[in-house]
Protein backbone atom coordinates (compact mmCIF):
# COMPACT_ATOMS: atom_id res chain seq x y z
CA UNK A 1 112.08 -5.45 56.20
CA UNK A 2 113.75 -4.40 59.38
CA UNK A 3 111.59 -2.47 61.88
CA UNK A 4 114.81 -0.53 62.97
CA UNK A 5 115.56 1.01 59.37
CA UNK A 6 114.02 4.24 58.06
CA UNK A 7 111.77 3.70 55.10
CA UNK A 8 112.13 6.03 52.36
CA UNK A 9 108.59 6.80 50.16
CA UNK A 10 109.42 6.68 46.59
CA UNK A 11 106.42 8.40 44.60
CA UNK A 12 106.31 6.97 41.18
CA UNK A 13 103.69 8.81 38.79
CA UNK A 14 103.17 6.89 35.78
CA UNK A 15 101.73 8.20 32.30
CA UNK A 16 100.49 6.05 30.53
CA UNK A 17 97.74 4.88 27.75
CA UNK A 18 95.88 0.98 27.22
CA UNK A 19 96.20 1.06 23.56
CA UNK A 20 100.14 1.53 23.90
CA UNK A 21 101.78 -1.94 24.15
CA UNK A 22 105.06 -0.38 25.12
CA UNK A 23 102.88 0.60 27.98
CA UNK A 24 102.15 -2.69 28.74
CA UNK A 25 105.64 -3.71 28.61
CA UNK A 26 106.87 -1.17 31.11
CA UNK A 27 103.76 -1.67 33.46
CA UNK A 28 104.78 -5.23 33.84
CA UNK A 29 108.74 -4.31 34.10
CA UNK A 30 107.92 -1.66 36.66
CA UNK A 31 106.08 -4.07 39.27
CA UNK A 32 108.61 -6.71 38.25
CA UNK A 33 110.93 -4.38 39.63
CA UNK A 34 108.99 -2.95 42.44
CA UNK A 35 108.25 -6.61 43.58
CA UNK A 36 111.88 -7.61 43.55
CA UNK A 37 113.38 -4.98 45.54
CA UNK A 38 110.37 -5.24 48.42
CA UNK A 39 110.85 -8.66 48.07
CA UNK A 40 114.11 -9.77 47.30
CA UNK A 41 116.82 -6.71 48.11
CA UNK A 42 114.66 -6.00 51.36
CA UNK A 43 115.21 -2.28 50.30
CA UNK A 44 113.89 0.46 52.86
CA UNK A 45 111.59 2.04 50.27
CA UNK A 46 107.35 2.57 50.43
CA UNK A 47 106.29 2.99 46.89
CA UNK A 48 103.52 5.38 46.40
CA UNK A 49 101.98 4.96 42.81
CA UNK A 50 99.75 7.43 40.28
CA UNK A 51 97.82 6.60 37.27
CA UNK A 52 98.52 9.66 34.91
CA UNK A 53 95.83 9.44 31.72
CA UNK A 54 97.19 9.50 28.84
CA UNK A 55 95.58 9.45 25.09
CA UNK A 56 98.51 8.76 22.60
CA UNK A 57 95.90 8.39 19.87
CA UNK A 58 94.38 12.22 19.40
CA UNK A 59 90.61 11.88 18.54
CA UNK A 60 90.98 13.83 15.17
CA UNK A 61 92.93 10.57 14.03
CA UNK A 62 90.78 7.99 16.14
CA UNK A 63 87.28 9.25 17.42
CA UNK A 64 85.62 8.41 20.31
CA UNK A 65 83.27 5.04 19.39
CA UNK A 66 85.06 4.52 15.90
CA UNK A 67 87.13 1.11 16.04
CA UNK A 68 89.50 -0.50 14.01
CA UNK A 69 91.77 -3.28 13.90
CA UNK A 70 94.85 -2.44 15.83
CA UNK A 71 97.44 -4.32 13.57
CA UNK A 72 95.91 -2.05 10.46
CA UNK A 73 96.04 0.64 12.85
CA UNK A 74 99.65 0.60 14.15
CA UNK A 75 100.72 -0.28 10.21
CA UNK A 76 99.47 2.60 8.67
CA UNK A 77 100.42 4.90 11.57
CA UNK A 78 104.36 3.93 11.51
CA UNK A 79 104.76 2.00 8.35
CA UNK A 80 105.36 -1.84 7.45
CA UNK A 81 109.23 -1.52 8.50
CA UNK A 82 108.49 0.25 11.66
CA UNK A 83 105.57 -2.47 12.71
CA UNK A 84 107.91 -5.30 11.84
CA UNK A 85 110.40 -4.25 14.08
CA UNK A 86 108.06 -3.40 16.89
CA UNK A 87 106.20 -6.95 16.56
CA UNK A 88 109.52 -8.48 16.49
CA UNK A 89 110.72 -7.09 19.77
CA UNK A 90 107.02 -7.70 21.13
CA UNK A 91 107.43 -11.37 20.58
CA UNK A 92 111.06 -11.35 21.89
CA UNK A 93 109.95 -10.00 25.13
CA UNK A 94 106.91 -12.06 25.52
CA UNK A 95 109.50 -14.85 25.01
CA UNK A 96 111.93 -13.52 27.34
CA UNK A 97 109.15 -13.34 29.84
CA UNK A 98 107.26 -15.86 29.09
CA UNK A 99 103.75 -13.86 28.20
CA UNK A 100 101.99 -13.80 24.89
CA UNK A 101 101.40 -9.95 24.55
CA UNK A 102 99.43 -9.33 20.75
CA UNK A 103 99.22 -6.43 18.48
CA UNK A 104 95.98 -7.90 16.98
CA UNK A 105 92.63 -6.94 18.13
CA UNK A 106 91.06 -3.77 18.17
CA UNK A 107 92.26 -0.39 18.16
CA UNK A 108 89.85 2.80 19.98
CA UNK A 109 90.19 5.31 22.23
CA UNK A 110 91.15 4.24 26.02
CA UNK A 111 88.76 6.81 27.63
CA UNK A 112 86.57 5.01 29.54
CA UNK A 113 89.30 2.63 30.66
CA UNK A 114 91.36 5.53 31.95
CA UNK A 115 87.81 6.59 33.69
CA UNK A 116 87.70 3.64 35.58
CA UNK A 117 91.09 3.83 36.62
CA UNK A 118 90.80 6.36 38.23
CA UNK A 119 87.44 5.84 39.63
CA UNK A 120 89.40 2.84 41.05
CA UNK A 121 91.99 5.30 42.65
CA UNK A 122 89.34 6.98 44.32
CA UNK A 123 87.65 4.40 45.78
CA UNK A 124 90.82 2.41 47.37
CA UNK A 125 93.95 3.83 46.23
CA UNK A 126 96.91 2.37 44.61
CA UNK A 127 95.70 -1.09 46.54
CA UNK A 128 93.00 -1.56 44.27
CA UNK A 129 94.06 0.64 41.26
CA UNK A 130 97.35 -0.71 40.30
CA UNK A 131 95.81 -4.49 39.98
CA UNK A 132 93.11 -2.68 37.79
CA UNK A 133 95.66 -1.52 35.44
CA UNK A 134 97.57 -4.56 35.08
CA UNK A 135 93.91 -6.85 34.83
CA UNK A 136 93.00 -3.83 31.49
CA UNK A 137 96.58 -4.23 30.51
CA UNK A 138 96.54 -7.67 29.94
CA UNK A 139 92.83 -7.64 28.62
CA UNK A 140 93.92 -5.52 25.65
CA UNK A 141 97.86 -6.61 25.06
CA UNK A 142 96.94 -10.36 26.10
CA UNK A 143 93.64 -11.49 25.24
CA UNK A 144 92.80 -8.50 21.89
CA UNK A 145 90.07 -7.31 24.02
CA UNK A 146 88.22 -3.75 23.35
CA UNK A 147 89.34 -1.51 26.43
CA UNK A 148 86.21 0.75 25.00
CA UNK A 149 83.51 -1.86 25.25
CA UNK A 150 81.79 -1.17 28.42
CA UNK A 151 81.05 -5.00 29.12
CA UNK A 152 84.89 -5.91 28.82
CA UNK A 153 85.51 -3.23 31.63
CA UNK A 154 82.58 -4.06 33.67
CA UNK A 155 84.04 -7.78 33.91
CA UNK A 156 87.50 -6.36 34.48
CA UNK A 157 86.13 -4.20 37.76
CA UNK A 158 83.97 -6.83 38.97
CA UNK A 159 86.97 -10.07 38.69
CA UNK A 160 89.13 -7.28 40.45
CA UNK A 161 86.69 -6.07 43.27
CA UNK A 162 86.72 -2.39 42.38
CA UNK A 163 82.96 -2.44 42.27
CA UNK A 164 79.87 -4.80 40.68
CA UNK A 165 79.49 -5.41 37.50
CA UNK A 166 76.24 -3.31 37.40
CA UNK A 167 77.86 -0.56 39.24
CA UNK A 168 80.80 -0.35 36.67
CA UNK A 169 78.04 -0.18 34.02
CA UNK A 170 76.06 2.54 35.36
CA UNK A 171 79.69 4.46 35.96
CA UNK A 172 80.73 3.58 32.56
CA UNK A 173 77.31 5.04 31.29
CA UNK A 174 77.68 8.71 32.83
CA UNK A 175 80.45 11.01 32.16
CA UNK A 176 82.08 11.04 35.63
CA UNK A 177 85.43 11.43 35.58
CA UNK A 178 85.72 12.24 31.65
CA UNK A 179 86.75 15.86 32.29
CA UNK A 180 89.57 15.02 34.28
CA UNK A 181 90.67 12.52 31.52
CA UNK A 182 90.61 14.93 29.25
CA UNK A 183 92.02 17.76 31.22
CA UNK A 184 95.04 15.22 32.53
CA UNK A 185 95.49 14.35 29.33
CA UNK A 186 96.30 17.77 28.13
CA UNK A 187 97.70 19.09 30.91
CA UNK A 188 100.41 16.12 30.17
CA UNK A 189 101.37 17.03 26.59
CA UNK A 190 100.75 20.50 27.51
CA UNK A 191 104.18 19.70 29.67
CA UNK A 192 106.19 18.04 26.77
CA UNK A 193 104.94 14.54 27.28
CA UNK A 194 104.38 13.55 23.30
CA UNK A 195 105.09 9.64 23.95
CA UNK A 196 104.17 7.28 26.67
CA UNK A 197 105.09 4.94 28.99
CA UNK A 198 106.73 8.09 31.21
CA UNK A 199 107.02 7.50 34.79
CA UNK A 200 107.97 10.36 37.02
CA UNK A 201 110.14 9.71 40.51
CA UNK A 202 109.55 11.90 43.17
CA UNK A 203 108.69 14.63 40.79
CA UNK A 204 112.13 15.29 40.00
CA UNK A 205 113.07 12.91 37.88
CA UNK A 206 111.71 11.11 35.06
CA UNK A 207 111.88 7.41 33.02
CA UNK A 208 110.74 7.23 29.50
CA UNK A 209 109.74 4.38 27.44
CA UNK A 210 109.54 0.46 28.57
CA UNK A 211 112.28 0.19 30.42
CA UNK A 212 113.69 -3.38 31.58
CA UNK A 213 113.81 -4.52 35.49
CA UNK A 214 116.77 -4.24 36.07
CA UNK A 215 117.15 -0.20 35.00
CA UNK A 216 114.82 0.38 37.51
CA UNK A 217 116.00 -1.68 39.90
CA UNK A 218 119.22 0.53 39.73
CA UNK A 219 117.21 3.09 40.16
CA UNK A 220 115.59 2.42 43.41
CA UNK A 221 118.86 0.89 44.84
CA UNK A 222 120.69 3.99 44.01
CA UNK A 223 117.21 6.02 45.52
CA UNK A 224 117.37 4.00 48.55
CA UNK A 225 120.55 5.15 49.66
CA UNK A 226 120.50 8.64 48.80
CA UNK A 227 118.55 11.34 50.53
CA UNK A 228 116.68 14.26 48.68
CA UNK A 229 118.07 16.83 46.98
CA UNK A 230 121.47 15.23 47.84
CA UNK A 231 120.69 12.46 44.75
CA UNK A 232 121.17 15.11 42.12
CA UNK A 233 123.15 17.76 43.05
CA UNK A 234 126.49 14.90 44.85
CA UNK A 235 125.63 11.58 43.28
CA UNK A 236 125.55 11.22 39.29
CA UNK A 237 121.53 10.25 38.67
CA UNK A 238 121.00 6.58 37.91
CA UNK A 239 121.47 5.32 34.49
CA UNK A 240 117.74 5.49 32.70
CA UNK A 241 117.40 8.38 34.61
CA UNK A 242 117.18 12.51 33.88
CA UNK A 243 115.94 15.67 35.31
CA UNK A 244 112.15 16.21 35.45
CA UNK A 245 110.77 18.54 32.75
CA UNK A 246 107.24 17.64 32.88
């Protein structure tokens, strides 16, 4: 990137939940996309990156502890048609893209890995935190691992340098940071957020679902060359893109 260009910080906040494999998807599109245009267009943006918690599963339906197999899960939740069509396009993409993402393994709440998370924000920022997401993403969408089991996310924070694996242990143990799960959480849906991957630009704008690459590449292009409010009240918003409600 050219020292003599301004550099324009794009904050991305990004709700999201483990057991979601759309989430997944658009994690992995999303840093596809950030990657390329750092890399690749040379665009004059910073990217500045939050982990929003998100539960899509309420505990009435799923309680803390209680586990069951996600492919039962997801097929009683949305029905045998619905689940066919969301494997298909599961296996499409993981064609497309050439990783083996699995709605098989098992299903339970995501509270302790959104703990971590942000434990992992706290401790080194997005440097550390984002790599943790991706590492828990691919543990539970790629591998069928439990993002509740304490060991699984000890492993994960220890292969990814947040902290030891004892030390992740003795986190996962207490209750710190299980408040502000909650309360982040709610606070979300509390806003209108009833469905997740959502990820919020600058505060004013905001992406739902997995959305490819290349819509958010568009996106930043267009953001690159556009400056505050001037994007939305002169220059029609990029295509994936619409006002901020949340």
């Amino acid at each position: 990137m050219s020292l003599d260009r301004a550099v324009k910080t794009v904050r991305l906040t990004v709700i999201t939940d483990f057991v979601c494999v759309c989430c997944c998807i658009g994690q992995y599109e999303l840093l596809d996309a950030i990657k390329y245009c750092k890399d690749t267009l040379d665009l004059p943006i910073r990217f500045e990156l939050e982990h929003i918690p998100f539960r899509l599963i309420s505990t009435t339906v799923l309680p803390e502890g209680v586990k069951e197999p996600r492919h039962d899960f997801f097929t009683k939740s949305l029905g045998k048609e619905k689940m066919d069509a969301l494997e298909n396009n599961v296996i499409k993409w993981g064609q497309e893209k050439g990783r083996t993402l699995m709605l098989n393994g098992i299903m339970s709440q995501s509270t302790k890995a959104h703990r971590i998370v942000l434990k992992a924000g706290q401790l080194g920022g997005q440097d550390i935190q984002t790599p943790l997401i991706s590492a828990i993403f691919a543990a539970s969408m790629e591998e069928g691992k439990d993002v509740d089991d304490p060991e699984v996310l000890a492993d994960i924070a220890a292969k990814n340098n947040v902290m030891s694996r004892e030390e992740a242990l003795s986190f996962i143990e207490s209750d710190e940071l299980a408040k502000e799960v909650e309360e982040m959480s709610t606070a979300a849906r509390a806003k209108g957020v009833t469905g997740v991957p959502v990820v919020i630009i600058d505060g004013k704008w905001a992406v739902s679902g997995s959305q490819s690459c290349d819509v958010y590449v568009q996106i930043f292009k267009k953001l690159s060359t556009c400056q505050g409010a001037h994007c939305a009240t002169t220059s029609p918003l990029p295509t994936g893109l619409v006002e901020c409600t949340v």
